[in-house]
N, C-alpha and C. Protein backbone atom coordinates (compact mmCIF):
# COMPACT_ATOMS: atom_id res chain seq x y z
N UNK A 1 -57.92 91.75 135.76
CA UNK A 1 -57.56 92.39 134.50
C UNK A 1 -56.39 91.62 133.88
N UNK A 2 -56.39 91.46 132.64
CA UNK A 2 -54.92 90.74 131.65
C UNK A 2 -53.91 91.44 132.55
N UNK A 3 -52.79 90.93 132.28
CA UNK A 3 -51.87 91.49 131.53
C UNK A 3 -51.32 91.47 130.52
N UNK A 4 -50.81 92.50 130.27
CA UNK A 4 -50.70 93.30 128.86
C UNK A 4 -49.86 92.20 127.68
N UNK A 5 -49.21 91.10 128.34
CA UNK A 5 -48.13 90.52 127.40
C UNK A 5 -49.44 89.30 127.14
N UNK A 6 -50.51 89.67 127.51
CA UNK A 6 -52.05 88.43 126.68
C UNK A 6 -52.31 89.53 125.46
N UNK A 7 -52.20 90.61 125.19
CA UNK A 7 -52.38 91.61 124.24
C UNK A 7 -51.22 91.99 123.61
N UNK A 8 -51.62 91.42 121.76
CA UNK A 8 -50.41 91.81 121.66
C UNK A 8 -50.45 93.69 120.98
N UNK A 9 -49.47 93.83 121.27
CA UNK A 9 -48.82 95.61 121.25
C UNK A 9 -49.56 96.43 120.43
N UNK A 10 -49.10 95.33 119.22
CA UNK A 10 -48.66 96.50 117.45
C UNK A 10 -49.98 96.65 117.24
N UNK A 11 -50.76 95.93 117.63
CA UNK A 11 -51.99 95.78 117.21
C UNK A 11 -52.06 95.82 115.42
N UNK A 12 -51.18 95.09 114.59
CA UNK A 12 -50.91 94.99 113.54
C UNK A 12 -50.98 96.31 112.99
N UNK A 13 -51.26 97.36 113.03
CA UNK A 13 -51.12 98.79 112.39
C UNK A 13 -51.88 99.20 111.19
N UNK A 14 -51.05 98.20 110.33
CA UNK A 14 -51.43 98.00 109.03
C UNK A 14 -52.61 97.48 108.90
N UNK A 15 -52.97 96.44 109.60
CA UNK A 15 -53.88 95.92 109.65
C UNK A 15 -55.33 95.99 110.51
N UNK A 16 -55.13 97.21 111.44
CA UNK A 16 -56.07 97.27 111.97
C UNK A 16 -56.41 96.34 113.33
N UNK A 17 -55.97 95.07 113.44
CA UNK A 17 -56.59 94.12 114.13
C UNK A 17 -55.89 94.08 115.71
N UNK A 18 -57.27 93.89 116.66
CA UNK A 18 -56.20 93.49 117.79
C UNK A 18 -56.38 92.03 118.22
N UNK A 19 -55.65 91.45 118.75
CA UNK A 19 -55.37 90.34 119.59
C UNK A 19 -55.31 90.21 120.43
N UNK A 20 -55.95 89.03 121.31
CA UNK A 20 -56.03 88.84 122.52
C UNK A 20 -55.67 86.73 122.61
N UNK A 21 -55.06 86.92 123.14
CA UNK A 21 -54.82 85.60 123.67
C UNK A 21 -55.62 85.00 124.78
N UNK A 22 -56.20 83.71 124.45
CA UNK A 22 -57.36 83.27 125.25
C UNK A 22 -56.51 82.39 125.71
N UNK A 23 -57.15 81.97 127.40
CA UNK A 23 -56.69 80.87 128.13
C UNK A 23 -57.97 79.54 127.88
N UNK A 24 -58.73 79.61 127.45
CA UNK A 24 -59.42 78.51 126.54
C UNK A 24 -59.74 78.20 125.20
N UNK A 25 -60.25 77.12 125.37
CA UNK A 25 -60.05 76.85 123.71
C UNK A 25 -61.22 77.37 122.85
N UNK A 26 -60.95 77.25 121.67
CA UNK A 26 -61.97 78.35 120.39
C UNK A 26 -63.40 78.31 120.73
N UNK A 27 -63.77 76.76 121.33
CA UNK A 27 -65.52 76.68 121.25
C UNK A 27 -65.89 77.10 123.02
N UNK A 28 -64.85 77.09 123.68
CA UNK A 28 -65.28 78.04 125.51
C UNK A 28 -65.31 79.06 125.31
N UNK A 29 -63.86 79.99 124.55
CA UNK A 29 -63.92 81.45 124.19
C UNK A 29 -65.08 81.88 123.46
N UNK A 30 -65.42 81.36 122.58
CA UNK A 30 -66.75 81.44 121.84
C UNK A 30 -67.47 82.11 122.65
N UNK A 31 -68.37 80.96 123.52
CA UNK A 31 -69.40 80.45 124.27
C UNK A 31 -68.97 82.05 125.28
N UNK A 32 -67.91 81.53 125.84
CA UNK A 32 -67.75 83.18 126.71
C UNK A 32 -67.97 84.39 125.97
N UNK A 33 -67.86 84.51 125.10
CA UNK A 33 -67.94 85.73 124.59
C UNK A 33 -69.79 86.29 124.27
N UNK A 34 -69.99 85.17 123.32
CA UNK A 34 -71.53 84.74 123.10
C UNK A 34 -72.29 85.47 124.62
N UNK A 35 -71.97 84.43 125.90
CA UNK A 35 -72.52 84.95 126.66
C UNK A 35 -72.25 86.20 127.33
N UNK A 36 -70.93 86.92 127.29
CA UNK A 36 -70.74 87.87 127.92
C UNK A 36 -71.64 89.30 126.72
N UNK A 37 -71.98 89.31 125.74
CA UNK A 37 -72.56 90.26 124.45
C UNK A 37 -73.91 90.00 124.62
N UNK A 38 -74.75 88.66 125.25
CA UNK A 38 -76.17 88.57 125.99
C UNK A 38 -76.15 89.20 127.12
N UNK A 39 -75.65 89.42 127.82
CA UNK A 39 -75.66 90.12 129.00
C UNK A 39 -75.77 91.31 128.72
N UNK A 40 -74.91 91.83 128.32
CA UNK A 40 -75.13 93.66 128.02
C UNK A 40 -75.94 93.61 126.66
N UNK A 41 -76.45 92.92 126.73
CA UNK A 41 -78.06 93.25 125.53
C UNK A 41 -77.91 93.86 124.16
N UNK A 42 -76.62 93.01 124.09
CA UNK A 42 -76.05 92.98 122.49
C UNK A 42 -77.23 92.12 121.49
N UNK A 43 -77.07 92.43 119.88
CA UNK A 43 -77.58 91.72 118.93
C UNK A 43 -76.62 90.49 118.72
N UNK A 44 -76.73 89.73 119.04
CA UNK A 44 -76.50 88.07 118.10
C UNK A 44 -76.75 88.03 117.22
N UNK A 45 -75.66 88.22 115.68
CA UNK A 45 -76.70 88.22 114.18
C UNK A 45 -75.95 86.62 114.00
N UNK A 46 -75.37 86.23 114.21
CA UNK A 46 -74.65 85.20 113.97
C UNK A 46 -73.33 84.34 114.31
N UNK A 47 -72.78 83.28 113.85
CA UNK A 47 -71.98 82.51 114.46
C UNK A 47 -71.42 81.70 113.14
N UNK A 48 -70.56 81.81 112.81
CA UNK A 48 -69.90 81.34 111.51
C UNK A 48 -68.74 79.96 112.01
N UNK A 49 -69.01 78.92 111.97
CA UNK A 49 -67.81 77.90 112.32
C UNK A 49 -67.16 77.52 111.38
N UNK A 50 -66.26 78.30 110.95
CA UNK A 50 -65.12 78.23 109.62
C UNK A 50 -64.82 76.61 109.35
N UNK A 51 -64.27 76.05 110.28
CA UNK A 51 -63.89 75.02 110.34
C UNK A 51 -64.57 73.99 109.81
N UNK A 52 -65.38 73.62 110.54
CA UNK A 52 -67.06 72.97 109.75
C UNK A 52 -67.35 73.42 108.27
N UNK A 53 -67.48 74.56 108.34
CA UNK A 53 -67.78 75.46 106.46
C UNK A 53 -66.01 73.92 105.76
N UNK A 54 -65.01 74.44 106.02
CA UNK A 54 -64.18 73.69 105.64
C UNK A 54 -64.21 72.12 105.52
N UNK A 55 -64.45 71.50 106.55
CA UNK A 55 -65.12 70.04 106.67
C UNK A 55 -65.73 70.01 105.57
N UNK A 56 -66.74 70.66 105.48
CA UNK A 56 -68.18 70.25 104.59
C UNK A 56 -67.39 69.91 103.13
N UNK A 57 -66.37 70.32 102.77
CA UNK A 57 -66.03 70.27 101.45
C UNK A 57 -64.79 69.60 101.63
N UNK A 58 -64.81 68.46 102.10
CA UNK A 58 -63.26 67.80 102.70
C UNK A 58 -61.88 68.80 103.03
N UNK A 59 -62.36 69.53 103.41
CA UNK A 59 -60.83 70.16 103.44
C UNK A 59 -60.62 70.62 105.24
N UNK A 60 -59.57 71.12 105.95
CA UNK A 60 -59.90 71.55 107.38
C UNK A 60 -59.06 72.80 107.30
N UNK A 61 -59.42 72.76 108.59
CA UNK A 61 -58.55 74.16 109.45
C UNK A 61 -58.72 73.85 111.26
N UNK A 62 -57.96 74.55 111.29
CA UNK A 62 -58.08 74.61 112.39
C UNK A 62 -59.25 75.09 113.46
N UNK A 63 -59.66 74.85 114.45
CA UNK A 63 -61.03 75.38 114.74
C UNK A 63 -61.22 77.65 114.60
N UNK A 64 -61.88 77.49 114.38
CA UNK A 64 -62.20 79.02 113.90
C UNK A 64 -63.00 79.22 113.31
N UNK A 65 -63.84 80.15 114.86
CA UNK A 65 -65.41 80.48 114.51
C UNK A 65 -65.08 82.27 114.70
N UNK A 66 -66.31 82.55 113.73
CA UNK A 66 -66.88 84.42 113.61
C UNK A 66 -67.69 84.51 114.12
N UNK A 67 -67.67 85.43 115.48
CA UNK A 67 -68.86 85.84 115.82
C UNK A 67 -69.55 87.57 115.29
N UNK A 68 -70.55 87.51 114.79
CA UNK A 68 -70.45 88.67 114.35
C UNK A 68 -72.20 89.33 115.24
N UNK A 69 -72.07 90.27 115.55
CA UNK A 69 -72.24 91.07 116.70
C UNK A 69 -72.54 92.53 116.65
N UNK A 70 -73.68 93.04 117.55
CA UNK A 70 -73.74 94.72 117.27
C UNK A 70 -74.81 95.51 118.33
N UNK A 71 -74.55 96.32 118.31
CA UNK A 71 -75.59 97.65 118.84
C UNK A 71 -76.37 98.55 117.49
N UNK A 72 -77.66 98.05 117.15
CA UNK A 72 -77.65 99.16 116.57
C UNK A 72 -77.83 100.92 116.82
N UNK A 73 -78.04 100.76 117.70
CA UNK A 73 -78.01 102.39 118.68
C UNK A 73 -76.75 103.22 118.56
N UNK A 74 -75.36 101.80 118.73
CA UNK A 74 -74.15 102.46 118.47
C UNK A 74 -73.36 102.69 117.01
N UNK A 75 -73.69 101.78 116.42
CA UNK A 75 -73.32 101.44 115.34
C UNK A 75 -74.20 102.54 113.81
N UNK A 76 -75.46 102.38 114.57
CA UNK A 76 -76.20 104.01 113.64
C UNK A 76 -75.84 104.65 113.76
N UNK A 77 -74.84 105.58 114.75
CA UNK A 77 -74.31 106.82 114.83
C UNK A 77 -72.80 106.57 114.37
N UNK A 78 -71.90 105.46 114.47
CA UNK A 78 -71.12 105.34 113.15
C UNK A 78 -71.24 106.10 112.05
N UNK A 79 -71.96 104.92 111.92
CA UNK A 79 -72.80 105.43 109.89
C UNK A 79 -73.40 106.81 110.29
N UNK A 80 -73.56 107.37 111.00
CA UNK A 80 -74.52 109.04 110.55
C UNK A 80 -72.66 109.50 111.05
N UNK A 81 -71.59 109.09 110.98
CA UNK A 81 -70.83 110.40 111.12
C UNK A 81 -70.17 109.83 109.70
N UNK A 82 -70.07 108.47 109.00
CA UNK A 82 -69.61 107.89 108.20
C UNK A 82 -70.01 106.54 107.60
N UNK A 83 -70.97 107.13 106.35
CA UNK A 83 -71.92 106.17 105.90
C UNK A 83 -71.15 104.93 105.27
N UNK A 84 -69.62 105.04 105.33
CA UNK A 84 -68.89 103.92 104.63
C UNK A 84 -68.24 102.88 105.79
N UNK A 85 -68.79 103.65 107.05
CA UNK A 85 -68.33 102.51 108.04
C UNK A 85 -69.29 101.16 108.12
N UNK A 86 -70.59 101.07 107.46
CA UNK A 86 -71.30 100.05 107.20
C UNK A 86 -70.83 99.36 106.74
N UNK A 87 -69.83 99.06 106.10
CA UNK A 87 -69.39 98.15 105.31
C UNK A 87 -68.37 96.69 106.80
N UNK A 88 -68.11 97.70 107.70
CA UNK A 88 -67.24 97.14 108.67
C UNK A 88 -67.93 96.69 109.71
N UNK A 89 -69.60 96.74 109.66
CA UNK A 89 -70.87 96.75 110.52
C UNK A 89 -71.38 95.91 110.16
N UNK A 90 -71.96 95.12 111.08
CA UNK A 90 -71.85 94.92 112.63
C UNK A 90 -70.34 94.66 112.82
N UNK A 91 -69.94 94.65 114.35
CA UNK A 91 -69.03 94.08 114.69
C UNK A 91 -68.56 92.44 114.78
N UNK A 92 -67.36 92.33 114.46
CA UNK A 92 -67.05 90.51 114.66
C UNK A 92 -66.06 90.88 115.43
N UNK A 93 -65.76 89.54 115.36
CA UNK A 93 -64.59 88.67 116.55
C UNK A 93 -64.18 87.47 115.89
N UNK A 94 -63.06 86.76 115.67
CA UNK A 94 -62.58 86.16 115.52
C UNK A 94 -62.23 85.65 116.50
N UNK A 95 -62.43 84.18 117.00
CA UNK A 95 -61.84 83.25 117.73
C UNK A 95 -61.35 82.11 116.63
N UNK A 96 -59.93 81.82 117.16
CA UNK A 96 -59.01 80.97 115.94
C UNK A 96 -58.01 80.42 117.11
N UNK A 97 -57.14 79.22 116.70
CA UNK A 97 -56.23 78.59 116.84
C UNK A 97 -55.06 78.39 115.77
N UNK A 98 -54.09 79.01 116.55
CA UNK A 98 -52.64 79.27 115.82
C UNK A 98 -52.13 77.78 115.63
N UNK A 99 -50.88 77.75 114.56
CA UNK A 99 -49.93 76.53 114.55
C UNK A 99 -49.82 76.36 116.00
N UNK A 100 -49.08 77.06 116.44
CA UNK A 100 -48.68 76.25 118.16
C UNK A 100 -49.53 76.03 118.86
N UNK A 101 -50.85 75.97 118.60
CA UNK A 101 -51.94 75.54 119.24
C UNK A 101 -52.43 76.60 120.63
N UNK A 102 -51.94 77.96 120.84
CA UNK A 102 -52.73 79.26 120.67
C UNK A 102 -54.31 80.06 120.88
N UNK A 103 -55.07 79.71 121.27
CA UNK A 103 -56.16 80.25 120.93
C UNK A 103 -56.36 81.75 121.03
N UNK A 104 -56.54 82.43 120.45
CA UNK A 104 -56.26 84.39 120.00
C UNK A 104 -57.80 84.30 119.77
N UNK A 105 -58.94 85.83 120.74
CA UNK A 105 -59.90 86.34 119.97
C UNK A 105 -59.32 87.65 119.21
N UNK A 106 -59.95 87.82 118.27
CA UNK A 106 -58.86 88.94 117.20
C UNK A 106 -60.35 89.87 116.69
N UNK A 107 -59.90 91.52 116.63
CA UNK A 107 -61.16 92.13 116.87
C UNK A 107 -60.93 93.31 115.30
N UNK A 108 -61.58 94.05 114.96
CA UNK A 108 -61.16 95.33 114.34
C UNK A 108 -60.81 96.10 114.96
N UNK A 109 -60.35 96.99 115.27
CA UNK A 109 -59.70 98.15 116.23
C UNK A 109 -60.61 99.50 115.74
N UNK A 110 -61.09 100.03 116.57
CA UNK A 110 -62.29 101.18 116.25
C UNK A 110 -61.44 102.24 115.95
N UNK A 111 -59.97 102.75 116.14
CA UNK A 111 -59.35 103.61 115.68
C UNK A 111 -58.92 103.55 114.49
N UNK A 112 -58.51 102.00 114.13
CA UNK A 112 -58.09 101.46 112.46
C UNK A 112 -59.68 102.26 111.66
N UNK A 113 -60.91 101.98 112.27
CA UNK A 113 -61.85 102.05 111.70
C UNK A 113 -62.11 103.33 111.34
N UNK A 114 -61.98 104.19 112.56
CA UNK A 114 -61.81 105.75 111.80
C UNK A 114 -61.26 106.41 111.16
N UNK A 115 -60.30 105.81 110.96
CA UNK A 115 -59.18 106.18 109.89
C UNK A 115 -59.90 105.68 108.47
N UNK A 116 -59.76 104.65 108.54
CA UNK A 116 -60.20 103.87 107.38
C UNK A 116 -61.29 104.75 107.08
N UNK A 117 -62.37 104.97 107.59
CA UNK A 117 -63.48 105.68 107.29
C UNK A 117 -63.48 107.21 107.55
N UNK A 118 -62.60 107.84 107.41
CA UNK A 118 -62.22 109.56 108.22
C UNK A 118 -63.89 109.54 108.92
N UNK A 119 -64.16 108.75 109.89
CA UNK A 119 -64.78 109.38 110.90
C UNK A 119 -64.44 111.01 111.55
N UNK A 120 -65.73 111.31 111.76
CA UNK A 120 -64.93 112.81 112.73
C UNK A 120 -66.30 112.95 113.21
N UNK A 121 -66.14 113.58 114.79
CA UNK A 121 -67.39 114.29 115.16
C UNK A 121 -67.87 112.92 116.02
N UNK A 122 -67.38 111.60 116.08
CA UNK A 122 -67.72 110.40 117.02
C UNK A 122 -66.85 109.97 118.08
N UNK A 123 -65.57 111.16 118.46
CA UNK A 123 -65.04 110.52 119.35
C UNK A 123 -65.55 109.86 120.55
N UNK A 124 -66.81 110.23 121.11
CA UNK A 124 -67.50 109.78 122.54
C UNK A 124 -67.96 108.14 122.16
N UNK A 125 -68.31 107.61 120.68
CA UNK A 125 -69.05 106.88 120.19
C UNK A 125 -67.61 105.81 120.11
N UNK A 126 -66.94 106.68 120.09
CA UNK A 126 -65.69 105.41 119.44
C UNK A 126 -64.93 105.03 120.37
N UNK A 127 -64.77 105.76 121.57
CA UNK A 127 -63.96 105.64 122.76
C UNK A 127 -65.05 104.40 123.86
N UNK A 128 -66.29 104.39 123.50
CA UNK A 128 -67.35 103.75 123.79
C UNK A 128 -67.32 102.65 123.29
N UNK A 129 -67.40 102.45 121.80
CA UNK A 129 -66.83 101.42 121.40
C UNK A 129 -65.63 99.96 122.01
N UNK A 130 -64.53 101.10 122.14
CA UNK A 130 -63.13 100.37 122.11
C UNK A 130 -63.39 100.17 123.64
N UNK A 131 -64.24 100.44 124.71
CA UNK A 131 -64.15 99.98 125.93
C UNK A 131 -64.87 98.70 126.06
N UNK A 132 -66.23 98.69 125.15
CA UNK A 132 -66.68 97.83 125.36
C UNK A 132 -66.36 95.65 124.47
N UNK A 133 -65.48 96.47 123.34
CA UNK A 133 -65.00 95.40 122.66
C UNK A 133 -63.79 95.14 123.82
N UNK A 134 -62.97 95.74 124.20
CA UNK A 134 -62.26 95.11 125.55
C UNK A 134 -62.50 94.48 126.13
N UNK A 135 -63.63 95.27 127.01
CA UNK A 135 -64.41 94.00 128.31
C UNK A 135 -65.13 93.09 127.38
N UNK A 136 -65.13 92.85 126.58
CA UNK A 136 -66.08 91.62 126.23
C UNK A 136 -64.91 90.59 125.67
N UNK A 137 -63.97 91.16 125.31
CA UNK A 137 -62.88 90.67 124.94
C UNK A 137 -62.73 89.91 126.22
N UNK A 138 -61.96 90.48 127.40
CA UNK A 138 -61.42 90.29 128.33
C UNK A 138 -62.50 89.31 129.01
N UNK A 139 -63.36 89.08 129.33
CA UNK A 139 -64.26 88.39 129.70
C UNK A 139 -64.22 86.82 128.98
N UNK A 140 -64.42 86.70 127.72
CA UNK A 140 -63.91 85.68 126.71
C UNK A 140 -62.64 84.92 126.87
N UNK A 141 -62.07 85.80 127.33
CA UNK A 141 -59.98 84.92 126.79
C UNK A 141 -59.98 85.37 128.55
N UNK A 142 -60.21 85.59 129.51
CA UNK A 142 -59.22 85.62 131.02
C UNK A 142 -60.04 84.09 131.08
N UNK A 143 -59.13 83.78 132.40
CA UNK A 143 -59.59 82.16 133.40
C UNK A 143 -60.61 82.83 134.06
């Protein structure tokens, strides 16, 4: 299991987002993650390599890919408690590299999300949620 100082705290608040600090770099964390969301018989809708998108038009960034990701089993009962949580559906992940060279997977936070969306009536769905974006998290960013 992490420890807690690979996660950071605030989980930005404001922002909803959590962080996780990876011990590999953007295209292993990827790949780990990718494969750890095949295993538990996740949807793969896609794979966004920011960086490349940037290339293509001379310009860069740093490496930073979107994986974007879902259950629809879980994610339909979202939307049937709060049809405006589609908008935040499927799930992503952000894998990115900071100035200090950093690699962070960075997630939505399913509690930011109920708020944002006054969910009610999904706590079992959302507590379900936030366990499983963890371990898949944690699986991705540990050695």
């Amino acid at each position: 299991m992490a420890d807690l100082t690979d996660k950071i705290a605030s989980k930005q608040a404001d922002q909803g987002i959590i962080h996780i600090r990876s011990h590999h770099t953007v295209s292993k964390t990827s790949e780990r993650l990718v494969n750890a969301l095949q295993a538990k018989g996740m949807t793969l809708f896609t794979r966004i390599d920011h960086a490349a998108g940037a290339q293509s038009v001379g310009q860069s960034l740093p490496p930073t890919e979107l994986v974007v990701f879902g259950n629809p089993k879980v994610g339909t009962r979202l939307m049937q408690c709060s049809p405006t949580t589609a908008i935040d559906l499927p799930q992503k992940a952000l894998i990115w590299r900071d100035k200090a060279g950093q690699v962070w997977l960075s997630y939505n936070d399913p509690q930011y999300l109920a708020k944002r969306h006054h969910i009610e009536g999904c706590g079992e769905v959302l507590a379900k949620i936030e366990q499983a974006l963890s371990q898949f998290a944690q699986a991705a960013t540990q050695p």
